[in-house]
C-alpha atoms as a PDB file:
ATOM      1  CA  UNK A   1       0.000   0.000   0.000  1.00  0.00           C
ATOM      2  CA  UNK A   2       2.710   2.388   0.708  1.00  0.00           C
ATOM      3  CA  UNK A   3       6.283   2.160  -0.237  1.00  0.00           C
ATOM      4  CA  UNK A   4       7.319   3.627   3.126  1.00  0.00           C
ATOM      5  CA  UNK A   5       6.147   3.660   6.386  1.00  0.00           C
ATOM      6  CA  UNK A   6       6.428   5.945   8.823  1.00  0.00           C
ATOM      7  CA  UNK A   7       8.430   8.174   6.765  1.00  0.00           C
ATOM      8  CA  UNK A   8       8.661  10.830   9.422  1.00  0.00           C
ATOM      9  CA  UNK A   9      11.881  11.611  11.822  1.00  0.00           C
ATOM     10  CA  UNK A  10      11.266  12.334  15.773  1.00  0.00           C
ATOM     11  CA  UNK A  11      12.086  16.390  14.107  1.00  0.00           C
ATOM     12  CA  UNK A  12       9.245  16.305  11.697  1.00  0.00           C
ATOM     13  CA  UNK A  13       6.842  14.943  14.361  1.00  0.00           C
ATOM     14  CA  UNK A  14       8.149  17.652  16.960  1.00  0.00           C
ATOM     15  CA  UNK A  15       7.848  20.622  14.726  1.00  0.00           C
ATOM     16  CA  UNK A  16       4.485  19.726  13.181  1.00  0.00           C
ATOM     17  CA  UNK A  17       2.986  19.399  16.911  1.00  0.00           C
ATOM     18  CA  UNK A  18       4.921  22.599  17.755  1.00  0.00           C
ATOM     19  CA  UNK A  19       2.968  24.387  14.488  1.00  0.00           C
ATOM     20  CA  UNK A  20      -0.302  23.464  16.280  1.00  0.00           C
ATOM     21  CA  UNK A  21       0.361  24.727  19.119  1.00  0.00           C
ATOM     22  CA  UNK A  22       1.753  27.800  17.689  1.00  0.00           C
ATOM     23  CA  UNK A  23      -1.287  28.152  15.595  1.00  0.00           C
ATOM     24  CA  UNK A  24      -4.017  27.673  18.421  1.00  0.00           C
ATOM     25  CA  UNK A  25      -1.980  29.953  20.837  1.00  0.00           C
ATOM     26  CA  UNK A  26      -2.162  33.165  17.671  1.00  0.00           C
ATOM     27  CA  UNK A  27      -5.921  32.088  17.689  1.00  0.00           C
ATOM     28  CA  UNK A  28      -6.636  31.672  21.174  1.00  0.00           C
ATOM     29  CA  UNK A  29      -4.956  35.038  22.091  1.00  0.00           C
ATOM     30  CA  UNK A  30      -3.898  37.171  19.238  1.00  0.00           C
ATOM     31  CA  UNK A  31      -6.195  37.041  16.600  1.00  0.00           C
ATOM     32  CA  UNK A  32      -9.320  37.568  19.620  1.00  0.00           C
ATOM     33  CA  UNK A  33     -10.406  33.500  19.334  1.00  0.00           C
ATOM     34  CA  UNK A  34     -11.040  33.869  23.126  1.00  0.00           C
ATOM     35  CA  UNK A  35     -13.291  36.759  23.033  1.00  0.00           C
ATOM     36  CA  UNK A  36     -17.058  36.449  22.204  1.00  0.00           C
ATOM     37  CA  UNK A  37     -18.069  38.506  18.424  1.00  0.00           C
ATOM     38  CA  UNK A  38     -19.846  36.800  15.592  1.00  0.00           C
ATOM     39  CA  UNK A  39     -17.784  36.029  12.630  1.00  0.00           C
ATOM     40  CA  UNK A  40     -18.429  37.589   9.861  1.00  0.00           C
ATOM     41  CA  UNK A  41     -18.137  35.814   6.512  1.00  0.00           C
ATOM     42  CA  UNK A  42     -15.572  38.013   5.437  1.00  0.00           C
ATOM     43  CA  UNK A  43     -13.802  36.665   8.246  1.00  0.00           C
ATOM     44  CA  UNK A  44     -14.342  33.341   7.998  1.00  0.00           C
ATOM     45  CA  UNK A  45     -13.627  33.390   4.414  1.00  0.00           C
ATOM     46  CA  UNK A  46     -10.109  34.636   5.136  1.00  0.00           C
ATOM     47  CA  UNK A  47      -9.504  31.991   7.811  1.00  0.00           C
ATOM     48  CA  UNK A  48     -10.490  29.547   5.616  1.00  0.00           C
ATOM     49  CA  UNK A  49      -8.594  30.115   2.740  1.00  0.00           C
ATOM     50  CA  UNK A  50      -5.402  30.936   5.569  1.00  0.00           C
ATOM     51  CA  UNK A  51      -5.915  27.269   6.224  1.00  0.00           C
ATOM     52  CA  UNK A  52      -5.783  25.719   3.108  1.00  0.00           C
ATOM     53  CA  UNK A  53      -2.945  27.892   2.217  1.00  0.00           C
ATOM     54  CA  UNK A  54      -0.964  26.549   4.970  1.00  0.00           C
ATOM     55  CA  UNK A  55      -1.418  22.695   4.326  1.00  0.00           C
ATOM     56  CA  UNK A  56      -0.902  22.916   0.469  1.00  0.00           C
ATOM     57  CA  UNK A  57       2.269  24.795   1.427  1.00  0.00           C
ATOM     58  CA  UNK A  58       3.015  21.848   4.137  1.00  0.00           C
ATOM     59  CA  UNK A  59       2.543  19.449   1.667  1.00  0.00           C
ATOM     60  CA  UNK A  60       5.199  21.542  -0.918  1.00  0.00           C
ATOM     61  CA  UNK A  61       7.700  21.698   1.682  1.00  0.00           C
ATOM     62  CA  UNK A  62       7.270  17.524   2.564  1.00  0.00           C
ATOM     63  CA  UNK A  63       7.403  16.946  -1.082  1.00  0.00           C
ATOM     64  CA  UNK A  64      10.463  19.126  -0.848  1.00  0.00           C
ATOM     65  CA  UNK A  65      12.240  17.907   1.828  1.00  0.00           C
ATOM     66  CA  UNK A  66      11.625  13.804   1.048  1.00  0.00           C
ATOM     67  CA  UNK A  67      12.562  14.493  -2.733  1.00  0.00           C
ATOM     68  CA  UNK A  68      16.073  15.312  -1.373  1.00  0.00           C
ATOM     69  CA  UNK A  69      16.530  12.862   1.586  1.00  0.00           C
ATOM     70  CA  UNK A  70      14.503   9.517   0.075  1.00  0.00           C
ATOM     71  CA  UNK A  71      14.086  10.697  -3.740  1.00  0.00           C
ATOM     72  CA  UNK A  72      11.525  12.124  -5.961  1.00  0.00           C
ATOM     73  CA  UNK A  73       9.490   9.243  -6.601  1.00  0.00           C
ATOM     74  CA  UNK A  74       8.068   8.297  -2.606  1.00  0.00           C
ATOM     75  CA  UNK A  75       8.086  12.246  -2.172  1.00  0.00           C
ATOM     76  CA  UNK A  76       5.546  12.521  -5.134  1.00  0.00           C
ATOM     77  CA  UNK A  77       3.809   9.446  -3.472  1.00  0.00           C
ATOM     78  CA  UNK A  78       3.690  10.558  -0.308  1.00  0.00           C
ATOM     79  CA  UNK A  79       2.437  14.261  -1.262  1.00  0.00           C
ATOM     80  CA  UNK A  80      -0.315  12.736  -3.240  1.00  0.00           C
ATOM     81  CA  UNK A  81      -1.040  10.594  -0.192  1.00  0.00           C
ATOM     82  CA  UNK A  82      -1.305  14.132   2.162  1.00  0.00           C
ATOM     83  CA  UNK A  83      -3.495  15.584  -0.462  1.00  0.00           C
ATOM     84  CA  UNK A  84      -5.722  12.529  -1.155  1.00  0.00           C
ATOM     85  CA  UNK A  85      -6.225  12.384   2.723  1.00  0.00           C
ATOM     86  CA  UNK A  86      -6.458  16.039   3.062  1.00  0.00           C
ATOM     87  CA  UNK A  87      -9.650  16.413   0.444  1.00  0.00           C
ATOM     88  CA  UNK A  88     -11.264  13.396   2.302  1.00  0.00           C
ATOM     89  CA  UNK A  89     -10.976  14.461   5.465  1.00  0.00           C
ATOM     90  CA  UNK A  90     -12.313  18.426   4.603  1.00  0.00           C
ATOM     91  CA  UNK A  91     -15.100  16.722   3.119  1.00  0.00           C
ATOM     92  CA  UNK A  92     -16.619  14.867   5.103  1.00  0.00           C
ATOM     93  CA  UNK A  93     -16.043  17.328   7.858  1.00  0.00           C
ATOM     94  CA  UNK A  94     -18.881  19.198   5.974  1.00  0.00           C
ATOM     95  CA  UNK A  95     -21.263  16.796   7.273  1.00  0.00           C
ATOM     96  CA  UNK A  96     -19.867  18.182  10.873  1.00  0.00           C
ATOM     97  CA  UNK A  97     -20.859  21.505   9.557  1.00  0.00           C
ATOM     98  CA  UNK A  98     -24.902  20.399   8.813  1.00  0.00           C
ATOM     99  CA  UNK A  99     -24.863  18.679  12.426  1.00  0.00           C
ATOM    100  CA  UNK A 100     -23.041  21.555  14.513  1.00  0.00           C
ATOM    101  CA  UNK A 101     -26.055  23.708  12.492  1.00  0.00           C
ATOM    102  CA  UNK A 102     -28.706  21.382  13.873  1.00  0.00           C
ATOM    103  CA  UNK A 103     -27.017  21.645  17.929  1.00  0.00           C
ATOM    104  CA  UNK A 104     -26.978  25.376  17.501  1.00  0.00           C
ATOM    105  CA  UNK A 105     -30.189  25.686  16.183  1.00  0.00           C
ATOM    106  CA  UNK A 106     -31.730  23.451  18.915  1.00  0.00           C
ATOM    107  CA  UNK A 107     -29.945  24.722  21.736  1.00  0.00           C
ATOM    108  CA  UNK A 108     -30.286  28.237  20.084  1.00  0.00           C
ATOM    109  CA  UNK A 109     -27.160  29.273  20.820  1.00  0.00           C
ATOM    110  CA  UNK A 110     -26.246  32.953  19.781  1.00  0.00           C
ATOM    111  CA  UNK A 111     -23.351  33.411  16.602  1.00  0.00           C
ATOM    112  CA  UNK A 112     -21.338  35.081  18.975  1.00  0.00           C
ATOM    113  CA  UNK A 113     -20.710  32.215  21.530  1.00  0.00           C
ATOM    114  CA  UNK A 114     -20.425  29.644  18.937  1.00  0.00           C
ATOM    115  CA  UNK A 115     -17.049  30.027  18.206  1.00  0.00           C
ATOM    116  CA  UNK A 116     -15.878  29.525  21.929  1.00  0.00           C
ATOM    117  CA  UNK A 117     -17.560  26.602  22.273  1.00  0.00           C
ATOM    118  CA  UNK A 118     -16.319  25.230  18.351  1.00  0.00           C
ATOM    119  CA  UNK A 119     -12.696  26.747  19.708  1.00  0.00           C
ATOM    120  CA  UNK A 120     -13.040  24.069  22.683  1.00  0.00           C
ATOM    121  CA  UNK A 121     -14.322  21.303  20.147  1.00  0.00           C
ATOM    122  CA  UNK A 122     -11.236  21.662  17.995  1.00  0.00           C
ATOM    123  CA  UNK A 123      -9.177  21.260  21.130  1.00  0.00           C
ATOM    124  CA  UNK A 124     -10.830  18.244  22.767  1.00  0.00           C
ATOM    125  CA  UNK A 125     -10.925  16.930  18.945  1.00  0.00           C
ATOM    126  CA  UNK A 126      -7.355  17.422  18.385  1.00  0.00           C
ATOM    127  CA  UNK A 127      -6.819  15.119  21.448  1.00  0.00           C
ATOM    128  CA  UNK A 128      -8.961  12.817  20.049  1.00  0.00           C
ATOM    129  CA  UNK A 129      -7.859  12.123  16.283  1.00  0.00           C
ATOM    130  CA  UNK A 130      -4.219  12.232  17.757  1.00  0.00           C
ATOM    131  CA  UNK A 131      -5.192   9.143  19.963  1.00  0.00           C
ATOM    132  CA  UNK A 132      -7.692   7.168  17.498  1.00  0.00           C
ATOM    133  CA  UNK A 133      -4.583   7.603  14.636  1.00  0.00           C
ATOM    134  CA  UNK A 134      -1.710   6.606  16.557  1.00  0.00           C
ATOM    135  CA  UNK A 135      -3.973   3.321  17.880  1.00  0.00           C
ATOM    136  CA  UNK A 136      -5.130   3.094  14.243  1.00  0.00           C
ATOM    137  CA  UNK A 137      -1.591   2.790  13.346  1.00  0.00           C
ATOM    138  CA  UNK A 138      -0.661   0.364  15.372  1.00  0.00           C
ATOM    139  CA  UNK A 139      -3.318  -1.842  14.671  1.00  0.00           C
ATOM    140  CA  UNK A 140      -2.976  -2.054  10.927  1.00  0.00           C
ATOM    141  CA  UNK A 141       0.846  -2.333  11.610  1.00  0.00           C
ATOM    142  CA  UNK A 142       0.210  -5.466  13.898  1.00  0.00           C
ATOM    143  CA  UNK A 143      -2.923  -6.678  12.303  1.00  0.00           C
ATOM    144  CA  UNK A 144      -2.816  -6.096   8.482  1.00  0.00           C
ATOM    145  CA  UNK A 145      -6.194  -7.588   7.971  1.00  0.00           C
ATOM    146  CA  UNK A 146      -7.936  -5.086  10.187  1.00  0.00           C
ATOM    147  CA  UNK A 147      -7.943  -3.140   6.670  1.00  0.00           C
ATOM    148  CA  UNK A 148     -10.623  -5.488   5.393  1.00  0.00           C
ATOM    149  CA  UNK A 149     -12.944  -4.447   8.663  1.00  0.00           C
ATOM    150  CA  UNK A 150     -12.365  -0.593   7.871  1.00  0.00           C
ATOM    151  CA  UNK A 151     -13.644  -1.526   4.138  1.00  0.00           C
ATOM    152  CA  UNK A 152     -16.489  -3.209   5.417  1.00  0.00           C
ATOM    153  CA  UNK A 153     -17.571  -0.360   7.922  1.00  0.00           C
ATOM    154  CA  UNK A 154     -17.229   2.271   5.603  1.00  0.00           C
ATOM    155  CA  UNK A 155     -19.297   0.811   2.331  1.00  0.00           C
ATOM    156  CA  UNK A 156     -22.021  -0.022   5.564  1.00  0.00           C
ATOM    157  CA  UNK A 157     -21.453   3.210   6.842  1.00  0.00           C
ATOM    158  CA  UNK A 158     -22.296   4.878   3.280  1.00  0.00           C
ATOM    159  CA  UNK A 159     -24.932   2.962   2.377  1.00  0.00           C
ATOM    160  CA  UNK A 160     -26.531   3.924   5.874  1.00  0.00           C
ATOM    161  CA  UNK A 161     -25.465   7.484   5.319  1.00  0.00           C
ATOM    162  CA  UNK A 162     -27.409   7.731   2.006  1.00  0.00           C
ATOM    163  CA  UNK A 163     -30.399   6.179   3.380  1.00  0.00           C
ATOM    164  CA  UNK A 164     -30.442   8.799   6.049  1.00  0.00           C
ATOM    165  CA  UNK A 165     -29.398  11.359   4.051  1.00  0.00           C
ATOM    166  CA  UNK A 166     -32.952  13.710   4.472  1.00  0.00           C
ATOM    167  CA  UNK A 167     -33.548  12.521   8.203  1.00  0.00           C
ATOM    168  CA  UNK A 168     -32.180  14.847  10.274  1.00  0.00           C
ATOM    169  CA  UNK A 169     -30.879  13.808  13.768  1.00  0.00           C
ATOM    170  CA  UNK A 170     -32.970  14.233  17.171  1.00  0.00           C
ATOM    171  CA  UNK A 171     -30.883  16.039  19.232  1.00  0.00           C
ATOM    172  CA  UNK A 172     -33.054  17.136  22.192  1.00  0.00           C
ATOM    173  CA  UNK A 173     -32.863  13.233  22.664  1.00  0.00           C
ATOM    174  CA  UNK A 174     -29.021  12.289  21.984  1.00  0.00           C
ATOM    175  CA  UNK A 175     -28.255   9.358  24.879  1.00  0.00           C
ATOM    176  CA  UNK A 176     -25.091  11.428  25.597  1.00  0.00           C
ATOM    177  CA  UNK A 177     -27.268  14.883  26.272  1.00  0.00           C
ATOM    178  CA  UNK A 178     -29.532  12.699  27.986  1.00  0.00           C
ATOM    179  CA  UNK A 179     -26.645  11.152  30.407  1.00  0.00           C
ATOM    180  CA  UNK A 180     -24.907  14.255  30.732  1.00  0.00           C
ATOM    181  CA  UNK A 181     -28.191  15.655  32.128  1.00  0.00           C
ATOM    182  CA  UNK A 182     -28.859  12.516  34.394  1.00  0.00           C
ATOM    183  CA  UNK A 183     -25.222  13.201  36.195  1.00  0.00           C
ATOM    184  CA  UNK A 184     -24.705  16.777  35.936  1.00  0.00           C
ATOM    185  CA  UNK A 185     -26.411  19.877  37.603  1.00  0.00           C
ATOM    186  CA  UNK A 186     -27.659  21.980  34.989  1.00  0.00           C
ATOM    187  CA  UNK A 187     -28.022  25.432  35.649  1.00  0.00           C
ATOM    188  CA  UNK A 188     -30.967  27.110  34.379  1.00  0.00           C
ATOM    189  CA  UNK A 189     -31.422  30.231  32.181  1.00  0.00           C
ATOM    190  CA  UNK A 190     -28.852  32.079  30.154  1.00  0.00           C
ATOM    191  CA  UNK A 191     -25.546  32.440  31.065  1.00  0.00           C
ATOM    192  CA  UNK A 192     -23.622  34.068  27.775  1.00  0.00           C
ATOM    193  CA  UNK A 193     -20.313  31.850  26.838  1.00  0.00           C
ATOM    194  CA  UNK A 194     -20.289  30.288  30.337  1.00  0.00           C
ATOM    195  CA  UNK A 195     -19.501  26.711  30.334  1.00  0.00           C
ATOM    196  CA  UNK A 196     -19.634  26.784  34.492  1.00  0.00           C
ATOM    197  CA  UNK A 197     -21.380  28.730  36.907  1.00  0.00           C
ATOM    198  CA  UNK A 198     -22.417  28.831  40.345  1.00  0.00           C
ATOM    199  CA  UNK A 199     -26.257  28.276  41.259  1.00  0.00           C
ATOM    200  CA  UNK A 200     -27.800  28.190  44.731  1.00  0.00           C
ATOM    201  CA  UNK A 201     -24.217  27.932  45.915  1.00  0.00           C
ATOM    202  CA  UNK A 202     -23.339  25.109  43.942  1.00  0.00           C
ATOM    203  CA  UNK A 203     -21.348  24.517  41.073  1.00  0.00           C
ATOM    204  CA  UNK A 204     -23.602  23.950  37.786  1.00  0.00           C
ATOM    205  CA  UNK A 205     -22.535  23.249  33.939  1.00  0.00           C
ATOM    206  CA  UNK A 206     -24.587  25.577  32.033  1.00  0.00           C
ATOM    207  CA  UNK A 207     -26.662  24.158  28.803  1.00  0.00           C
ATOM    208  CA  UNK A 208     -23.282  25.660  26.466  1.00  0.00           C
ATOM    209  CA  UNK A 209     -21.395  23.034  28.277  1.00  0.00           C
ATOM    210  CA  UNK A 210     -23.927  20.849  27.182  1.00  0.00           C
ATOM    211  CA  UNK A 211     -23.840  22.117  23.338  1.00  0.00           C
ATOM    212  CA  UNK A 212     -19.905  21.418  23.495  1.00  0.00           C
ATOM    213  CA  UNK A 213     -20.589  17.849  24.899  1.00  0.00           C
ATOM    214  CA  UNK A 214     -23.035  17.404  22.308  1.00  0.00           C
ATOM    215  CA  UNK A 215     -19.969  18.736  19.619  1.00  0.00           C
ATOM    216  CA  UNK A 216     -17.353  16.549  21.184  1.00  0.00           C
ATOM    217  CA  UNK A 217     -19.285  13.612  20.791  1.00  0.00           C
ATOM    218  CA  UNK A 218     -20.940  14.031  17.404  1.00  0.00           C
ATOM    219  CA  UNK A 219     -16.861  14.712  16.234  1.00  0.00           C
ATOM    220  CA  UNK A 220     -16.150  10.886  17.953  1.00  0.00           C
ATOM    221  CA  UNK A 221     -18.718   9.601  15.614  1.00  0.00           C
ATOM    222  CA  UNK A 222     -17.038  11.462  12.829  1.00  0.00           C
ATOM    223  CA  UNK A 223     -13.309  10.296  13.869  1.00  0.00           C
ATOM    224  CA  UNK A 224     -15.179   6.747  13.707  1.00  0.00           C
ATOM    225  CA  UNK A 225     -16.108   7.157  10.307  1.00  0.00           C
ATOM    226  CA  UNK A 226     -13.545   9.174   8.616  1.00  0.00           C
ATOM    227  CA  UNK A 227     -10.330   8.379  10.362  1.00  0.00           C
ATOM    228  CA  UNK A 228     -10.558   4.774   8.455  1.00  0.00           C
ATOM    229  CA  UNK A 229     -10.902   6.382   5.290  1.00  0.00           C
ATOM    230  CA  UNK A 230      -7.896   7.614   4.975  1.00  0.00           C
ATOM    231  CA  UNK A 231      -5.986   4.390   6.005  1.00  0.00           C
ATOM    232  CA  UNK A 232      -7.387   3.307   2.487  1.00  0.00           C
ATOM    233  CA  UNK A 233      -4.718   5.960   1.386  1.00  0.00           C
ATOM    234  CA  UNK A 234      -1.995   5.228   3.784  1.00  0.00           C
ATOM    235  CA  UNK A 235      -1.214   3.774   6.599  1.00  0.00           C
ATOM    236  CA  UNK A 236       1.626   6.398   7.250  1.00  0.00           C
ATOM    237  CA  UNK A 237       0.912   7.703  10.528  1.00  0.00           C
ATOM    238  CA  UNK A 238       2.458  10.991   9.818  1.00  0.00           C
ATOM    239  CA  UNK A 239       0.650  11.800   6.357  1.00  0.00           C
ATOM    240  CA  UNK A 240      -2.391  10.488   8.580  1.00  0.00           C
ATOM    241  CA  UNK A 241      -2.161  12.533  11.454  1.00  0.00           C
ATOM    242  CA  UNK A 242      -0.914  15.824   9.393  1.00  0.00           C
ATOM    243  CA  UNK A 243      -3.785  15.449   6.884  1.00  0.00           C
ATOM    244  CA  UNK A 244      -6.589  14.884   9.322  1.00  0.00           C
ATOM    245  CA  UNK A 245      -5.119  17.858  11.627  1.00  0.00           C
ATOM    246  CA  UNK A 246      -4.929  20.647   8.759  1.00  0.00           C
ATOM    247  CA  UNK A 247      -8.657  19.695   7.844  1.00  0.00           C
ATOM    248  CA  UNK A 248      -9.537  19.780  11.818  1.00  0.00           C
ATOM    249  CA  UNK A 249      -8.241  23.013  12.126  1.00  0.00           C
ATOM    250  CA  UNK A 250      -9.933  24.269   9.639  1.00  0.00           C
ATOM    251  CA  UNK A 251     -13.167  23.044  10.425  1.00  0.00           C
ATOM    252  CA  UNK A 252     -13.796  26.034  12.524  1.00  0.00           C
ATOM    253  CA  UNK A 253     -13.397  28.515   9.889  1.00  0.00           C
ATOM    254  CA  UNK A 254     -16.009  26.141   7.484  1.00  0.00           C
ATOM    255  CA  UNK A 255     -18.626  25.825   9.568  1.00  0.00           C
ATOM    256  CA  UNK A 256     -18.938  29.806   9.923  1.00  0.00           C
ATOM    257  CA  UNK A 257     -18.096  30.362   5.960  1.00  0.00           C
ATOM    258  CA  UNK A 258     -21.240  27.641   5.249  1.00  0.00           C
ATOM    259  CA  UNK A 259     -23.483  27.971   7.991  1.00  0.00           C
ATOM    260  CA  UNK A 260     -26.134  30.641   6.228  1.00  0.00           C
ATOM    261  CA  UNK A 261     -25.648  28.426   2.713  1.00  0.00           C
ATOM    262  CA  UNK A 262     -25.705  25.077   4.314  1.00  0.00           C
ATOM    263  CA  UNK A 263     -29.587  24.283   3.472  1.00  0.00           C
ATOM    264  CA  UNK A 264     -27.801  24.598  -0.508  1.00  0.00           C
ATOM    265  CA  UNK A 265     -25.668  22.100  -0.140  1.00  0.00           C
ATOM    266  CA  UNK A 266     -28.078  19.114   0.591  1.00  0.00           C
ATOM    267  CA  UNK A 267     -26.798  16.672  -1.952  1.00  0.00           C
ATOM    268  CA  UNK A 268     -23.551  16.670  -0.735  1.00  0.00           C
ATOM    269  CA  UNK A 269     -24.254  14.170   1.696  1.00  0.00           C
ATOM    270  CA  UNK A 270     -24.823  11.498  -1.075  1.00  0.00           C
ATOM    271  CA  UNK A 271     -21.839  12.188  -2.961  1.00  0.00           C
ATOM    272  CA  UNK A 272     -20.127  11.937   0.913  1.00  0.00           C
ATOM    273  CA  UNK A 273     -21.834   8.573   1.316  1.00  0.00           C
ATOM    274  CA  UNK A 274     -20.842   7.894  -2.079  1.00  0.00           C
ATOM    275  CA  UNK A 275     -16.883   8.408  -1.167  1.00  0.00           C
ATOM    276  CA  UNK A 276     -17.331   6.316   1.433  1.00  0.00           C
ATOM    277  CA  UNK A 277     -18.584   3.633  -0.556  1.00  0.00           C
ATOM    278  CA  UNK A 278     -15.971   4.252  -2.594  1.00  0.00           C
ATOM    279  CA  UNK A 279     -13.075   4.065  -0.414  1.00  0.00           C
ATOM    280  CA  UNK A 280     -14.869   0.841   1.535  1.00  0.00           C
ATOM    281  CA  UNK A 281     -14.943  -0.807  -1.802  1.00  0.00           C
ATOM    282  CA  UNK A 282     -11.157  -0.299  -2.570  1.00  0.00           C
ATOM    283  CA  UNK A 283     -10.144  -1.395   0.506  1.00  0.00           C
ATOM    284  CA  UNK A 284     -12.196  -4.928   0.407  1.00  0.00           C
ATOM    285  CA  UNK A 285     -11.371  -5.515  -3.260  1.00  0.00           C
ATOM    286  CA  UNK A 286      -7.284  -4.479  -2.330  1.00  0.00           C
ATOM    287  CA  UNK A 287      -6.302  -8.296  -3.164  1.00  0.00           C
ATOM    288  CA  UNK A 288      -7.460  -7.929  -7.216  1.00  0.00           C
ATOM    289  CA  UNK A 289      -7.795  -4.504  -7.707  1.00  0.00           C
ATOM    290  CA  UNK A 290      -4.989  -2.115  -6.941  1.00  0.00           C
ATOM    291  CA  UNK A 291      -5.876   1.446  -7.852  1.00  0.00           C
ATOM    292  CA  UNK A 292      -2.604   4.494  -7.725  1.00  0.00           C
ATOM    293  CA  UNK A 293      -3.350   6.817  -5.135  1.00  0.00           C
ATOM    294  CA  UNK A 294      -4.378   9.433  -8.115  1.00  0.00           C
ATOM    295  CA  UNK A 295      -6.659   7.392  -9.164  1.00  0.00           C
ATOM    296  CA  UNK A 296      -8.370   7.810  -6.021  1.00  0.00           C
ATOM    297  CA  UNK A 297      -7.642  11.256  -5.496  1.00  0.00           C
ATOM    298  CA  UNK A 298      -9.615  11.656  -8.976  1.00  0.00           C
ATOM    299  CA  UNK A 299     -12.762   9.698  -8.105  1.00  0.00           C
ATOM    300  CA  UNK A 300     -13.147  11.258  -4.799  1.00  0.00           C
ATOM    301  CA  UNK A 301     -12.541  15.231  -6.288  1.00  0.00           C
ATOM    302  CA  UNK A 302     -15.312  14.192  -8.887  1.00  0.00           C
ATOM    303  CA  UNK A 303     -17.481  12.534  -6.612  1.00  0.00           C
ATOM    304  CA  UNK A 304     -17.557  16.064  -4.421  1.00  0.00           C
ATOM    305  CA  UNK A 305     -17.326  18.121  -7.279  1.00  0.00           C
ATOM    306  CA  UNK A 306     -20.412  16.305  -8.661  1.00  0.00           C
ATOM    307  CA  UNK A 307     -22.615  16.400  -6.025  1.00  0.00           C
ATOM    308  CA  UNK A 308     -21.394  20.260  -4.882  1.00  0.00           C
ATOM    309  CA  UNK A 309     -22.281  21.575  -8.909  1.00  0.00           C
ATOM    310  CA  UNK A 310     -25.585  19.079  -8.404  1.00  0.00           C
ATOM    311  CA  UNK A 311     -26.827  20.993  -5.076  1.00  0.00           C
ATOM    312  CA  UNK A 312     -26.076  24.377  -6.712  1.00  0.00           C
ATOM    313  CA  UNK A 313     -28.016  23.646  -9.461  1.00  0.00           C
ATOM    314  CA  UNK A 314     -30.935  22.455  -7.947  1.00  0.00           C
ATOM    315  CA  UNK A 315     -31.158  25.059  -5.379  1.00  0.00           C
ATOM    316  CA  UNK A 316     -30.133  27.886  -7.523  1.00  0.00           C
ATOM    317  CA  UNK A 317     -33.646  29.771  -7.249  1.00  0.00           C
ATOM    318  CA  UNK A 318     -32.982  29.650  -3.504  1.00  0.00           C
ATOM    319  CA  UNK A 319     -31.325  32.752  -3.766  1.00  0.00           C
ATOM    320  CA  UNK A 320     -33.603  34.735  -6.058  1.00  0.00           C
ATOM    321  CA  UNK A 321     -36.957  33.667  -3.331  1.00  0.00           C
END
């Protein structure tokens, strides 16, 4: 499947971490991520486009460095690799973007505290994909046949997805909002971006806390579903882990740029579920049917393209209403 694993050095681990955490530290308290305002388009749009700016030129400057140390052929590989994982990962995080709409909405939580509590998401997801990889790693390493269970999930996990693809979620009734409830003190009323306050003399969460549980867990299911995907491309933790984080950080940014043009997009769920099918399908037929990396790459871009041009068209008198 790859021609090199773990292609990384201890340096290129330690300096992509350190980038992260130079990143969230400019957002958290330069560039005001801390303080409550509703983004603006504009604003998102810039972020956005900042993001995917930053991991095309990350993937230039491992294509860069490998073509010199291991040769041009596994650096072409392996940047195809980054940016096969990187377009599968930013799409289906667009199905995060229709489900964060749907918390919001139900918990109807103002624009300007969303971003503190999608600010804490990011972090607790960071934590989470970092964890889920490395294990994920490890398993295929030990266990090469745990590949054929990833195909299997994801073609299931597509053909579900595209049967549910116009049901929208109950979220009032989520088991994890309903635990969370059961075993914490809620405190009532309003309390602005609050995740903790203190009611009655005693420590409550407030129901924002309960929006970012609600954000944390629906990213789990995500992780689930989208972290196997891109073991279809690689198994490389490094192109793995980088790919998934540059699409996680910029989820954020998304989810702000699509959130009042979401309901146009509608069709992009099947052309998600159809990816998935995709990629479940090339990893159960792997034994007969070996497809290049830009092969994939292809299929996937036209899959999203497809069903992106599809939902414009349909919806295009949206706009004029």
């Amino acid at each position: 499947m790859d021609t090199i694993e773990n292609i990384a050095t201890a340096p290129m681990w330690a300096g992509f971490v350190g980038f992260v955490l130079v990143m969230l530290a400019l957002d958290l308290w330069v560039f005001g991520g801390n303080k409550a305002h509703k983004v603006s388009v504009r604003e998102a749009g810039a972020w956005s486009l900042g993001w995917f700016t930053l991991a095309l030129l990350f993937n230039a400057g491992l294509w860069w460095y490998l073509k010199g140390s291991v040769g041009p052929e596994i650096a072409e590989q392996k940047a195809l690799e980054f940016l096969s994982g990187y377009l599968i990962e930013k799409a289906l995080s667009v199905d995060n973007v229709f489900i964060f709409l749907l918390i919001f909405s139900a918990f109807q939580v103002r624009p300007e505290y969303q971003r503190r509590v999608l600010i804490y998401g990011v972090l607790g997801a960071i934590v989470m994909r970092a964890v889920m990889i490395l294990a994920g790693a490890w398993v295929v390493s030990e266990f090469s046949w745990v590949l054929y269970l990833f195909g299997a999930f994801l073609l299931v996990t597509g053909v579900r997805m595209m049967w549910a693809a116009d049901h929208e979620p109950d979220v009032q009734n989520n088991p994890v909002l309903r635990l969370a409830r059961r075993v914490l003190p809620v405190a009532p009323g309003d309390h602005g971006e609050k995740f903790f306050v203190r009611h009655n003399g005693v420590r409550h969460v407030t129901t924002l806390f309960l929006v970012l549980i609600l954000i944390e867990a629906t990213d789990l299911v995500f992780a689930v579903d989208s972290i196997p995907a891109i073991f279809a491309i690689t198994s490389d933790p490094f192109i793995v882990f980088t790919s998934n984080l540059f699409a996680i950080l910029g989820l954020r940014a998304l989810y702000f740029l699509l959130a009042d043009i979401a309901d146009r997009f509608h069709l992009l769920k099947y052309g998600l579920a159809l990816v998935l099918c995709f990629i479940g399908a090339k990893m159960l037929l792997l034994p007969w049917v070996h497809l290049p990396v830009h092969v994939s790459l292809a299929v996937v871009a036209t899959l999203i393209a497809g069903s992106v041009v599809a939902s414009l068209y349909v919806t295009r008198n949206q706009s004029k209403e």
